[in-house]
Protein backbone atom coordinates (compact mmCIF):
# COMPACT_ATOMS: atom_id res chain seq x y z
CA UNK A 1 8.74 -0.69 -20.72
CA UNK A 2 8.62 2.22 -18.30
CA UNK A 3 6.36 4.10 -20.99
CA UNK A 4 4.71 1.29 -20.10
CA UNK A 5 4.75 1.72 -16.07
CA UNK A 6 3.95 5.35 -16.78
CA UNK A 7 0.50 4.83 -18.64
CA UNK A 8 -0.79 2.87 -15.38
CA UNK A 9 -3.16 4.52 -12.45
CA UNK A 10 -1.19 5.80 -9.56
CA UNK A 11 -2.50 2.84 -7.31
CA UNK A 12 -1.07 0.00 -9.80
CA UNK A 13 2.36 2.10 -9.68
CA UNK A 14 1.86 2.00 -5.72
CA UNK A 15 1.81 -1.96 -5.81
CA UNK A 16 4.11 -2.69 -7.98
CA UNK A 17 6.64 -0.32 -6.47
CA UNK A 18 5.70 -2.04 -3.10
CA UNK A 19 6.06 -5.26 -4.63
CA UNK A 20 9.17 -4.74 -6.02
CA UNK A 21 10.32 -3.30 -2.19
CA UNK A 22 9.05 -6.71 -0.65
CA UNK A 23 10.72 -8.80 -3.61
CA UNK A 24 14.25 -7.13 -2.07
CA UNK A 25 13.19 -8.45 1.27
CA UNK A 26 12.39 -11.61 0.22
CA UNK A 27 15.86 -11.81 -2.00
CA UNK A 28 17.64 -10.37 1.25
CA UNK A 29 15.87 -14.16 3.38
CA UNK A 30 16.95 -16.39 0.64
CA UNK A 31 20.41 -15.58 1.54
CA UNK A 32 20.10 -18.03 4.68
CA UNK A 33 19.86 -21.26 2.00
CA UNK A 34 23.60 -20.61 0.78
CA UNK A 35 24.67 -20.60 4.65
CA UNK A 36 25.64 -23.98 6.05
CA UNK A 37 26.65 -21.85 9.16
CA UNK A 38 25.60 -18.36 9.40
CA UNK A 39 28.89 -15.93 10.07
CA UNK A 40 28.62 -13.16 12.11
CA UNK A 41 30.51 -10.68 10.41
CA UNK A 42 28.42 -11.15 7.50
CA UNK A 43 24.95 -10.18 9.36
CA UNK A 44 26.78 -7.57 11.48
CA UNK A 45 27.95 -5.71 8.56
CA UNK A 46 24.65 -6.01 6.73
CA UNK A 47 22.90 -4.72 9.88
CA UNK A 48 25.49 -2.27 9.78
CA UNK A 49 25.09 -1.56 6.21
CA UNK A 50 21.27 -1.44 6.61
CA UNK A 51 21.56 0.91 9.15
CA UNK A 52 23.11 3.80 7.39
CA UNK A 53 20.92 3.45 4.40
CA UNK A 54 17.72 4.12 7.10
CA UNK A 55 19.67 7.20 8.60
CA UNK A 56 20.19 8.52 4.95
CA UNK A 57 16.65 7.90 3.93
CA UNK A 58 14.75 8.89 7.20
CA UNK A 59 16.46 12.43 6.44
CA UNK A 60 16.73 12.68 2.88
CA UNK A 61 13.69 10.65 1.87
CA UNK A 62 11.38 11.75 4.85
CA UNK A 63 12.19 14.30 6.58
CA UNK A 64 13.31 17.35 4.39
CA UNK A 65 10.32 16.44 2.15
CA UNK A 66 8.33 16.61 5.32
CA UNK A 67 9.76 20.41 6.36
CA UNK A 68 9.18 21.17 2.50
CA UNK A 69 5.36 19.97 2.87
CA UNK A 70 4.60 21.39 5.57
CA UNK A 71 5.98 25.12 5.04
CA UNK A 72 4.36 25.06 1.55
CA UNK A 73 0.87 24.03 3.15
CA UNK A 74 1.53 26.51 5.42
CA UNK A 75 2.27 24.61 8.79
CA UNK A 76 4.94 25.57 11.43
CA UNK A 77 7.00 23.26 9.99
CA UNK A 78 9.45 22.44 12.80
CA UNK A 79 5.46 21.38 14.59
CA UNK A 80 4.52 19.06 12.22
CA UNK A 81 7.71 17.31 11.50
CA UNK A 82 8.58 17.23 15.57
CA UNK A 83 5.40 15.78 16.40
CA UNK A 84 5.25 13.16 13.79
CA UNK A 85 8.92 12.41 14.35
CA UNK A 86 8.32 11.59 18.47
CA UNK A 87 5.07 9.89 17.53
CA UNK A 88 7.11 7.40 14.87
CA UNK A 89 9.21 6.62 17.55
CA UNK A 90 6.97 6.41 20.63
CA UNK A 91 4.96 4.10 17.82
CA UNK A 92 7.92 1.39 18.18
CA UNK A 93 8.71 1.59 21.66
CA UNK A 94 5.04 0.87 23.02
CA UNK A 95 5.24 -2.12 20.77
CA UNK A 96 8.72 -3.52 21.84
CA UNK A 97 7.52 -2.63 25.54
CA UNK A 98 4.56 -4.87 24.56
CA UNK A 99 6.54 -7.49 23.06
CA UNK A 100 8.60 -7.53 26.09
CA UNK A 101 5.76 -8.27 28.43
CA UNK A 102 4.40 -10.96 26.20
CA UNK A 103 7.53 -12.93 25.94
CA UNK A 104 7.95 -12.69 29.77
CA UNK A 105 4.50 -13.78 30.43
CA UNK A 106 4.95 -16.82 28.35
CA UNK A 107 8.03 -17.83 29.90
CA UNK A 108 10.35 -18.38 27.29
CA UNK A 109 13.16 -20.33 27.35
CA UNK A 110 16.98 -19.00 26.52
CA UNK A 111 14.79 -15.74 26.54
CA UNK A 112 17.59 -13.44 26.14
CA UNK A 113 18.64 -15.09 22.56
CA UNK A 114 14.83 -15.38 21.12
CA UNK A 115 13.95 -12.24 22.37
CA UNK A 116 16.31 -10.51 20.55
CA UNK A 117 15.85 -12.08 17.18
CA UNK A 118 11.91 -12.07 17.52
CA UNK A 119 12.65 -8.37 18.98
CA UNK A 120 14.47 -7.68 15.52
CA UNK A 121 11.69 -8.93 14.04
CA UNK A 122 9.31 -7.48 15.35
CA UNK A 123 11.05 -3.99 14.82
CA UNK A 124 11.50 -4.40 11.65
CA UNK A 125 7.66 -6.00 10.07
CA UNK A 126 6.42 -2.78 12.49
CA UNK A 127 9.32 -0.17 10.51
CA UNK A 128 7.91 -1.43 7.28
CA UNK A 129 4.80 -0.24 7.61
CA UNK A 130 5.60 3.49 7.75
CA UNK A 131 8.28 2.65 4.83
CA UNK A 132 5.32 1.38 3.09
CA UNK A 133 3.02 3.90 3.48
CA UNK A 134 5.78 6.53 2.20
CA UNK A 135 6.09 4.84 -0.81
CA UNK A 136 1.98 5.09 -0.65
CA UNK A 137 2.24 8.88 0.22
CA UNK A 138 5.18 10.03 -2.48
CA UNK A 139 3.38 8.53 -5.18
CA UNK A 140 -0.34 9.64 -3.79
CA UNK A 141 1.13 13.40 -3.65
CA UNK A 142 2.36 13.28 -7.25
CA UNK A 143 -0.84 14.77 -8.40
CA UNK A 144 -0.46 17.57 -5.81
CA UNK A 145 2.95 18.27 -6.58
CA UNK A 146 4.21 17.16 -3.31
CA UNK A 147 6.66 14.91 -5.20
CA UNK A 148 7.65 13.67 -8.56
CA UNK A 149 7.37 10.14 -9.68
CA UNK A 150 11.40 9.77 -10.52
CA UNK A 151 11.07 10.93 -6.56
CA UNK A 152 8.56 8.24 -5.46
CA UNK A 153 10.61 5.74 -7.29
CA UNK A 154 14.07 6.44 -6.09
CA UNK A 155 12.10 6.60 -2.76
CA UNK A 156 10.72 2.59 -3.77
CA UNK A 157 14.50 1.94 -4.86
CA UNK A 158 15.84 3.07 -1.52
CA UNK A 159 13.49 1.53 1.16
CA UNK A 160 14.33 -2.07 -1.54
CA UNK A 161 18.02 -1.26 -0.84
CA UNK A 162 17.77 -1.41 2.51
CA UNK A 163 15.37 -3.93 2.59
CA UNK A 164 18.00 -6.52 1.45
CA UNK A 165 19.70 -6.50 4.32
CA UNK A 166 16.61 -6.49 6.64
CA UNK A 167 15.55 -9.93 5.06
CA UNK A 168 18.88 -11.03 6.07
CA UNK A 169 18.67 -9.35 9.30
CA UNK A 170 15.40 -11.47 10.01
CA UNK A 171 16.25 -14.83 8.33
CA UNK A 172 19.82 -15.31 9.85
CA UNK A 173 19.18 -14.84 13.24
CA UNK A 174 16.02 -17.54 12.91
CA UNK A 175 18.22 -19.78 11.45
CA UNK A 176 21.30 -19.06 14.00
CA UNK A 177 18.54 -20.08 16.45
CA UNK A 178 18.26 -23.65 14.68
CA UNK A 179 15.19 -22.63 13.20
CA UNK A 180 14.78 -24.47 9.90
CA UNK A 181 16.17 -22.84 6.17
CA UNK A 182 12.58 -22.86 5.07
CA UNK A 183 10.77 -21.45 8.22
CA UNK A 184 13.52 -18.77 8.52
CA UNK A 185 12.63 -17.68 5.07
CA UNK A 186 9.33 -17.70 5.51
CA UNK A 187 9.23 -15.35 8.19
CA UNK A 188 11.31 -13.20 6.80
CA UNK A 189 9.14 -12.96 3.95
CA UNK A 190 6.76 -12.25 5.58
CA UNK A 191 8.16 -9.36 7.46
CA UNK A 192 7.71 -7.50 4.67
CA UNK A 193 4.46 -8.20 3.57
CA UNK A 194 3.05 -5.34 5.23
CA UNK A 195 4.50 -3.22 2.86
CA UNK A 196 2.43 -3.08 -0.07
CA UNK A 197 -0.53 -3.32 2.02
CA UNK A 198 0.91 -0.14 3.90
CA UNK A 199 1.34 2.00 0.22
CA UNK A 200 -1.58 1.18 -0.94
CA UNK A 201 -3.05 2.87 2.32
CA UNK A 202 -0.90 5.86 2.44
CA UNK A 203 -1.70 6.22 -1.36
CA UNK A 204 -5.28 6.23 -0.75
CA UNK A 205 -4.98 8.27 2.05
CA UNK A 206 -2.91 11.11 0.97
CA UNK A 207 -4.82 11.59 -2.28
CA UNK A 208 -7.55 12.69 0.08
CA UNK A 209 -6.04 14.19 2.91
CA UNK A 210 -3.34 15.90 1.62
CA UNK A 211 -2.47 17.75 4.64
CA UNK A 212 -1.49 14.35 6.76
CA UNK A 213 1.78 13.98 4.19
CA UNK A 214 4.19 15.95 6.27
CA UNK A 215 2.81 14.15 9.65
CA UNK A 216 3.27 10.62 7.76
CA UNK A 217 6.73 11.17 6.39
CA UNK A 218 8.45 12.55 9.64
CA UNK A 219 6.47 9.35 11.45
CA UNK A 220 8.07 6.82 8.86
CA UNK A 221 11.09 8.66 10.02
CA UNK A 222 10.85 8.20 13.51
CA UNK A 223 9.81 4.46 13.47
CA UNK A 224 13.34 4.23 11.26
CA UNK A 225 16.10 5.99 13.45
CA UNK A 226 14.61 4.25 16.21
CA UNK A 227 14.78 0.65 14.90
CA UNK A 228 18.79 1.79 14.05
CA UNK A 229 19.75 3.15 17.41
CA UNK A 230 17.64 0.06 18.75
CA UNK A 231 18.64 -2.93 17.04
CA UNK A 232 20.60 -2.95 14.23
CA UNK A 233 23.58 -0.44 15.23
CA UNK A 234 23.74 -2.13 18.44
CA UNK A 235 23.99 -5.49 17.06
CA UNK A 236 26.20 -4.77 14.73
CA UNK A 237 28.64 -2.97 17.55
CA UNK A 238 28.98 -6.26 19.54
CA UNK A 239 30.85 -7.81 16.43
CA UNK A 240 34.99 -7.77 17.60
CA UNK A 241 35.46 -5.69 14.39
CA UNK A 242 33.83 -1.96 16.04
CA UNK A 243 35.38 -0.11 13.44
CA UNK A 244 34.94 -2.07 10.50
CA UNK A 245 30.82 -2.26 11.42
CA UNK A 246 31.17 1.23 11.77
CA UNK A 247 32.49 2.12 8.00
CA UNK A 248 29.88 -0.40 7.27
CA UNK A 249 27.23 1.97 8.33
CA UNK A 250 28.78 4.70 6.97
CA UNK A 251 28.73 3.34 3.38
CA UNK A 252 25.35 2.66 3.58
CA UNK A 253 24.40 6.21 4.51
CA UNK A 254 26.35 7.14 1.53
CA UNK A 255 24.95 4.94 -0.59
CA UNK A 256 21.27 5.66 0.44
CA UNK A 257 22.52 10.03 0.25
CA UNK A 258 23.94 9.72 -3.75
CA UNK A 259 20.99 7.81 -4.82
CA UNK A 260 18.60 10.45 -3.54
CA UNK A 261 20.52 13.36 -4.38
CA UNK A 262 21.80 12.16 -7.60
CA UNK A 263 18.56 10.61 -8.63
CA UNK A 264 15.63 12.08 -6.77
């Protein structure tokens, strides 16, 4: 079967390694029909959990390819990788800034609650875009040599590791909001629809612009480390158990460093 997968175009490896990204994220909502009541330590240590495997991958995944594309394309390296780094991250704050404003304008009631889980949200449909487009990019730079396909898919089985817990992260806070099962789902879903849409445009645009794959990775990186330090370690942190979120985290950056050393 993957002789199979390996006789296909590069775009139909794109989408179905995207798919198969967004088919974690949608495993990660259904979680929220076997919850009568949703328990806190469960999401706090899957934020947690989630949040180590996006440290791991924003540096192991993104970033040291980044430094390795840019020196061999001859960039500054620590340039390239900077700038796209701040830019990632400047990416998410204008948009939570926005979201901020939006909400307040509209008056919402119990604000501080809905904010934060449509915050969450928000953070994490606008992180998967970069995660999609660096599936799109490690496959699209195959062909250049910027990466290796057992690369690109440990990449694709990384970003779906993580997002199991990110469906969770979306669904159960909808649904601790007395949101309905289905419409929690739903939305968490389609968080992560943006994903394939995302690879398929980094795939197309890397295989033409080579030269934009170091600037791309180290901005997937930023728009990652800054949904962790924003939401999900925080969240987890407020849980009684500190410590116990913390090792959480940890494990998940271990998890998230063996697959990509052992396997990329």
């Amino acid at each position: 079967m993957f002789n199979w997968y390996l006789e296909l175009s590069i775009y139909s490896q794109v989408i179905i390694a995207s798919l198969f990204t967004w088919g974690i994220t949608s495993l990660g909502a259904s979680i929220v029909f076997f919850f009568k009541k949703v328990n806190q330590n469960i999401l706090d240590a899957m934020l947690g959990l989630s949040g180590g495997v996006m440290i791991a991958a924003s540096f192991f995944s993104l970033l040291n390819p980044a430094i390795e594309g840019a020196t061999n394309l001859g960039m500054i390296p620590w340039v390239v990788v900077s700038i796209g780094f701040l830019c990632g991250g400047l990416f998410l704050i204008l948009g939570d800034s926005l979201f901020s404003k939006i909400l307040n304008k509209r008056q919402v009631n119990n604000v501080s609650s809905i904010k934060r889980s449509l915050m969450l949200i928000f953070s994490i449909t606008m992180h998967n875009i970069p995660e999609g487009l660096a599936i799109g990019v490690a496959f699209g730079s195959i062909s250049s040599g910027g990466s290796t396909l057992m690369g690109a898919l440990m990449l694709a089985i990384g970003i779906g590791i993580q997002n199991f817990p990110e469906g969770c992260a979306v669904s159960l806070p909808l649904r601790r909001e007395k949101i309905s099962r289905k419409k929690s789902f739903f939305l968490g879903v389609l968080s992560g629809i943006v994903e394939p849409i995302s690879a398929l445009v980094g795939c197309i645009l890397v295989m033409y612009v080579e030269k934009i794959l170091p600037f791309l990775l180290a901005f997937a990186a930023g728009c990652m480390i800054y949904v962790v330090v924003s939401e999900l370690i925080p969240e987890s942190q407020n849980n009684k158990y500190k410590r116990l979120m913390s090792l959480f985290t940890i494990i998940g950056f271990v998890i998230m460093m063996l697959l990509d050393i052992s396997l990329g």
